[in-house]
Protein backbone atom coordinates (compact mmCIF):
# COMPACT_ATOMS: atom_id res chain seq x y z
CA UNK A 1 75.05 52.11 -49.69
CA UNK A 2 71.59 50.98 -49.29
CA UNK A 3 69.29 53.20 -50.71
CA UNK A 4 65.52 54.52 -48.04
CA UNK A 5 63.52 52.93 -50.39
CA UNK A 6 63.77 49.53 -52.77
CA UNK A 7 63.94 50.97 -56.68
CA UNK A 8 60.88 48.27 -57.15
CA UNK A 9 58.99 50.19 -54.44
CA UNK A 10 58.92 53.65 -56.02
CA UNK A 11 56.23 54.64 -57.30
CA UNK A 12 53.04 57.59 -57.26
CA UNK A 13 49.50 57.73 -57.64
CA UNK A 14 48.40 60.00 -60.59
CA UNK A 15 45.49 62.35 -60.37
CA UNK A 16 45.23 66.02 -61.17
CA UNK A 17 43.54 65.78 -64.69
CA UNK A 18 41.64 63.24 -66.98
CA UNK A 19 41.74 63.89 -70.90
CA UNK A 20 39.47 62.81 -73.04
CA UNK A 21 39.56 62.95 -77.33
CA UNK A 22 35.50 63.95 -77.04
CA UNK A 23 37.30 67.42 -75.23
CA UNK A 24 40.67 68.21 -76.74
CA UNK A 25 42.01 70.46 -80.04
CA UNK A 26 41.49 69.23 -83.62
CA UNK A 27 45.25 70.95 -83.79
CA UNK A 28 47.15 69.67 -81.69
CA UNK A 29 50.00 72.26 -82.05
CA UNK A 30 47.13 74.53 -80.45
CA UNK A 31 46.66 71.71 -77.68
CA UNK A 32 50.60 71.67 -77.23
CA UNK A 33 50.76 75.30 -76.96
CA UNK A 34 48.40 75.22 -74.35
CA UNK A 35 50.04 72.53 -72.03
CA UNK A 36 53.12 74.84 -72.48
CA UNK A 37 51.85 77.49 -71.25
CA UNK A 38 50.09 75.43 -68.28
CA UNK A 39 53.72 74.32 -67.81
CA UNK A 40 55.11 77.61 -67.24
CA UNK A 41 52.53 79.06 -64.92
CA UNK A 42 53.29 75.79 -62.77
CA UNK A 43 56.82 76.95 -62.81
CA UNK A 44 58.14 73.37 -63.94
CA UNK A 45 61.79 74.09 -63.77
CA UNK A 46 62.85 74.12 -67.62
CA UNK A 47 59.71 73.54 -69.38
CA UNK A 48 61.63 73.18 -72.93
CA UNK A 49 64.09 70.94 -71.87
CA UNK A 50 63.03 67.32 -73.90
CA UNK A 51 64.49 64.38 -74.54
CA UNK A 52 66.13 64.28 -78.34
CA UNK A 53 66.21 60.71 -79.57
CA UNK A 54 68.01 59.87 -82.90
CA UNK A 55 69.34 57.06 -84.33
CA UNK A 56 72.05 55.87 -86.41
CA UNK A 57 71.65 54.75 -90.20
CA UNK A 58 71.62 50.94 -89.15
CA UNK A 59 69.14 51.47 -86.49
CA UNK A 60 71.53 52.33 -83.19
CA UNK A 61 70.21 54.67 -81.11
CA UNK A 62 71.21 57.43 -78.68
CA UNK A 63 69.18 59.96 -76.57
CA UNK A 64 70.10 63.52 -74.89
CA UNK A 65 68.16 66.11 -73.41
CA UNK A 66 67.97 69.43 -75.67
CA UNK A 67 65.87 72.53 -75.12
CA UNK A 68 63.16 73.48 -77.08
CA UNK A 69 63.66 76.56 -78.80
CA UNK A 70 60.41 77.50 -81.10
CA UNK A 71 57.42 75.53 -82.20
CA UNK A 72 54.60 76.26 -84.66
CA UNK A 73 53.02 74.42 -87.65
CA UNK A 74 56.20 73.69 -89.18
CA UNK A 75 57.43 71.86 -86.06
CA UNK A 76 59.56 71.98 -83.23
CA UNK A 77 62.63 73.42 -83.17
CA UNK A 78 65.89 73.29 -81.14
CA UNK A 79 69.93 74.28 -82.19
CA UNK A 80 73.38 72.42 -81.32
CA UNK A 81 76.64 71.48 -83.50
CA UNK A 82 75.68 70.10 -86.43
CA UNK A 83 79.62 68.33 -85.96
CA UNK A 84 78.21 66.46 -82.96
CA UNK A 85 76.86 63.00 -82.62
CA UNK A 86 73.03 63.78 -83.07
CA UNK A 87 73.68 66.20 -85.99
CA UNK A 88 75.68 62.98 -88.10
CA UNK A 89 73.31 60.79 -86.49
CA UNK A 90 70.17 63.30 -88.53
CA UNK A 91 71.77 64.28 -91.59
CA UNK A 92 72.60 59.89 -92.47
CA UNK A 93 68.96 59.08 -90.87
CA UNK A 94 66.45 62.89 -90.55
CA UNK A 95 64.23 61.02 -88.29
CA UNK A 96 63.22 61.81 -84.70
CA UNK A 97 61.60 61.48 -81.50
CA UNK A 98 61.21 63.83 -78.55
CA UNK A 99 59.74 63.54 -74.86
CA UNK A 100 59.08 66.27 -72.80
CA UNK A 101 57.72 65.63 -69.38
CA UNK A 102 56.48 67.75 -66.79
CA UNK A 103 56.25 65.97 -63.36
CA UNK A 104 54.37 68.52 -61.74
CA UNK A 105 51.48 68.82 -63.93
CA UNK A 106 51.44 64.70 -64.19
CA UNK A 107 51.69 65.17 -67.86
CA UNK A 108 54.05 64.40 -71.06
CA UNK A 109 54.18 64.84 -74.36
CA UNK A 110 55.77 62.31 -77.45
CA UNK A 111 56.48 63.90 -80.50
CA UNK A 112 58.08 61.86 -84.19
CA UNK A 113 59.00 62.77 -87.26
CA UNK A 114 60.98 63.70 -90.00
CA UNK A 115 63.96 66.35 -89.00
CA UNK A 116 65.27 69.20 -91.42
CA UNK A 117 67.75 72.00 -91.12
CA UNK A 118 66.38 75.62 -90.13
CA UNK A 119 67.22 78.00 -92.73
CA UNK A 120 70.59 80.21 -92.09
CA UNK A 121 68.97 83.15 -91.41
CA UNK A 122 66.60 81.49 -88.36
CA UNK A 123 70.12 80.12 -86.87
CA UNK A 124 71.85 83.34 -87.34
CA UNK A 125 68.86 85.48 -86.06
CA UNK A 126 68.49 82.57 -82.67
CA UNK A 127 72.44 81.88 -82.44
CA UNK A 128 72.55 86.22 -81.89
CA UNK A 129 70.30 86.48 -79.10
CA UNK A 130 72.26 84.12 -76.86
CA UNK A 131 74.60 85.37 -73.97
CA UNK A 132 78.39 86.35 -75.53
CA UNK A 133 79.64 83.36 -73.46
CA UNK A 134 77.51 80.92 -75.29
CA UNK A 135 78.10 81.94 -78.56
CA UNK A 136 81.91 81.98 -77.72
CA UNK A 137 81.59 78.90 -76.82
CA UNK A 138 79.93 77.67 -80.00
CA UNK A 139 83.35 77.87 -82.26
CA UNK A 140 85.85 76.33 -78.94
CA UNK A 141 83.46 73.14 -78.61
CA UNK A 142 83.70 70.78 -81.27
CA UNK A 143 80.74 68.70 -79.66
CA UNK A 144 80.78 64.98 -78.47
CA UNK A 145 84.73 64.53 -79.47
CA UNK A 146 87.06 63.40 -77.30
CA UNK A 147 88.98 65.76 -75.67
CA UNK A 148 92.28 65.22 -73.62
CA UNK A 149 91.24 67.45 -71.01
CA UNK A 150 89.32 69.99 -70.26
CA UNK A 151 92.13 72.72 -70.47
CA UNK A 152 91.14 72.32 -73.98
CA UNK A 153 87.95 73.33 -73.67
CA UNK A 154 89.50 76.86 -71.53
CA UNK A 155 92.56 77.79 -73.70
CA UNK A 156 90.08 77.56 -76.29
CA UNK A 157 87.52 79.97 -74.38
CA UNK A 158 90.48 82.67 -73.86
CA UNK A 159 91.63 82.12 -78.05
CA UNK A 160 88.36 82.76 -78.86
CA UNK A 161 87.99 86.02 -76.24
CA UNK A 162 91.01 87.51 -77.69
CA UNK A 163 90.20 86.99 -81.14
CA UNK A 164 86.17 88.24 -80.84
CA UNK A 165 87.17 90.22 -78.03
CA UNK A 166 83.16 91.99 -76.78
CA UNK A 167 82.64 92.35 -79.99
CA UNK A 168 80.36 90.68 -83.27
CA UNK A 169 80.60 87.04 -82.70
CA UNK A 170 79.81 85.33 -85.63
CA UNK A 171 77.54 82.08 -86.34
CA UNK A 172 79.91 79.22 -87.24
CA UNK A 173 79.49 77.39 -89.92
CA UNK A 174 79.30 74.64 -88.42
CA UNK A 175 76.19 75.45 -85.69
CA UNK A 176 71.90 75.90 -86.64
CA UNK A 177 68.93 74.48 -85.84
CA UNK A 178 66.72 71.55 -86.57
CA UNK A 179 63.08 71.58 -86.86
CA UNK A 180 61.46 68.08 -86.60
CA UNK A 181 58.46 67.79 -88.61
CA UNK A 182 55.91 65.74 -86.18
CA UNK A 183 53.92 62.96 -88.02
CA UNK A 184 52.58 61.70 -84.97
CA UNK A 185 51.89 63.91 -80.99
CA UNK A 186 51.22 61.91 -78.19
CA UNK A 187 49.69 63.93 -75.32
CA UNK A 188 49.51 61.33 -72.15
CA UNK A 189 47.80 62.56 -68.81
CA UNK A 190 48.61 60.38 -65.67
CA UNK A 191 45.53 58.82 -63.97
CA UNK A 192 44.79 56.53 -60.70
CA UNK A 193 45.53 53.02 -60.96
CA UNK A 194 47.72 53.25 -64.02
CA UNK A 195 45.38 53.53 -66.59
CA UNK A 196 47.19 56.57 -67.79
CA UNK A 197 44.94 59.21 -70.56
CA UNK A 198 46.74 58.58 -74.14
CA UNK A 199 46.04 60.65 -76.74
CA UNK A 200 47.68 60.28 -80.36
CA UNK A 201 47.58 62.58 -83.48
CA UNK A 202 47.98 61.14 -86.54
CA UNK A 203 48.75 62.85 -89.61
CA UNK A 204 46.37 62.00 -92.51
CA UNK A 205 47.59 64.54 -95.33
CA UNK A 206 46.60 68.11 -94.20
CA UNK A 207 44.29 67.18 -91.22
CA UNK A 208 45.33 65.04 -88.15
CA UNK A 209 43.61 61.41 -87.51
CA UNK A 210 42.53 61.32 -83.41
CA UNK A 211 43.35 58.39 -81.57
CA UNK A 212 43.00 56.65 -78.04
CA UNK A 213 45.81 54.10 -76.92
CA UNK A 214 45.65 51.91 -74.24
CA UNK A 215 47.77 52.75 -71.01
């Protein structure tokens, strides 16, 4: 099938904002909390969804989209099976990078850094206020491996119903959070002709070092 319009021919012109270091946060936590919020009152569908890059110990990499679950000075946050393939991949190499962009508002943010474990009680208190079927489905997945079908997946579902019935589901032991630790935030802006607004924190100690990059 040949597709309306060449791949090589896509393309858009950028131009709802500028950004400029002279005008932004010294905290750019504060900035990113701010974009968020922008994000949301443009009703970008998902707002928190990111892309979650990891990478093995000898350098092989692998990327997902996760959803942002909590932010503050600490870091951001999100939650998964710490069994799967980007929970091994972080606990033999606790480095990341995430990407969240939002189309509509011409904007995205890059975020690196070192990754940790949230403490038991910030899983337990997040893994609680999710719908029954999630957290049911928390102890039937064992995330990213292979599966013969998916009749696994639903005889699993109906164990796991009979045996927590509408009752207390419990956090496995085998489910949290990580909270990546950013060492660098990249806030980029799109602009006309490509020469895209770049804006990179730094961290320098306790303070944050304030940087343009070229488009």
């Amino acid at each position: 099938m040949t597709p309306p319009v060449s791949i090589a021919d896509l393309r858009r012109e950028y131009a709802l904002a500028r950004l400029d270091e002279k005008d932004v946060s010294r905290d750019p936590i504060a900035g990113f909390a701010r974009w968020f919020v922008e994000a949301q009152a443009a009703e970008v569908e998902e707002p928190n969804a990111m892309v979650l890059a990891t990478a093995t110990s000898d350098g092989i990499p692998s990327a997902r989209v996760v959803l942002l679950k909590g932010f503050d000075e600490q870091g951001f946050v999100f939650f998964t099976d710490y069994r799967s393939r980007k929970g091994s991949e972080l606990e033999a190499n606790p480095r990341a990078a995430l990407v969240m962009h939002w189309s509509e508002l011409e904007r995205q943010v890059r975020i690196t850094g070192a990754v940790e474990r949230t403490s038991a009680e910030d899983s337990e208190a997040y893994f609680r206020s999710r719908p029954l079927g999630s957290r049911l489905g928390a102890w039937v997945s064992h995330q990213s491996m292979a599966i013969p079908s998916r009749a696994v997946l639903e005889n699993g579902l109906r164990e796991a119903e009979r045996r927590f019935g509408d009752g207390d589901v419990p956090l496995p032991p085998h489910w949290g959070g990580y909270r990546v630790n950013p060492d660098t935030i990249e806030f980029w802006q799109g602009r006309e002709n490509r020469l895209h607004d770049r804006i990179r924190y730094v961290r320098a100690g306790e303070r944050w070092r304030i940087e343009r990059l070229a488009p």
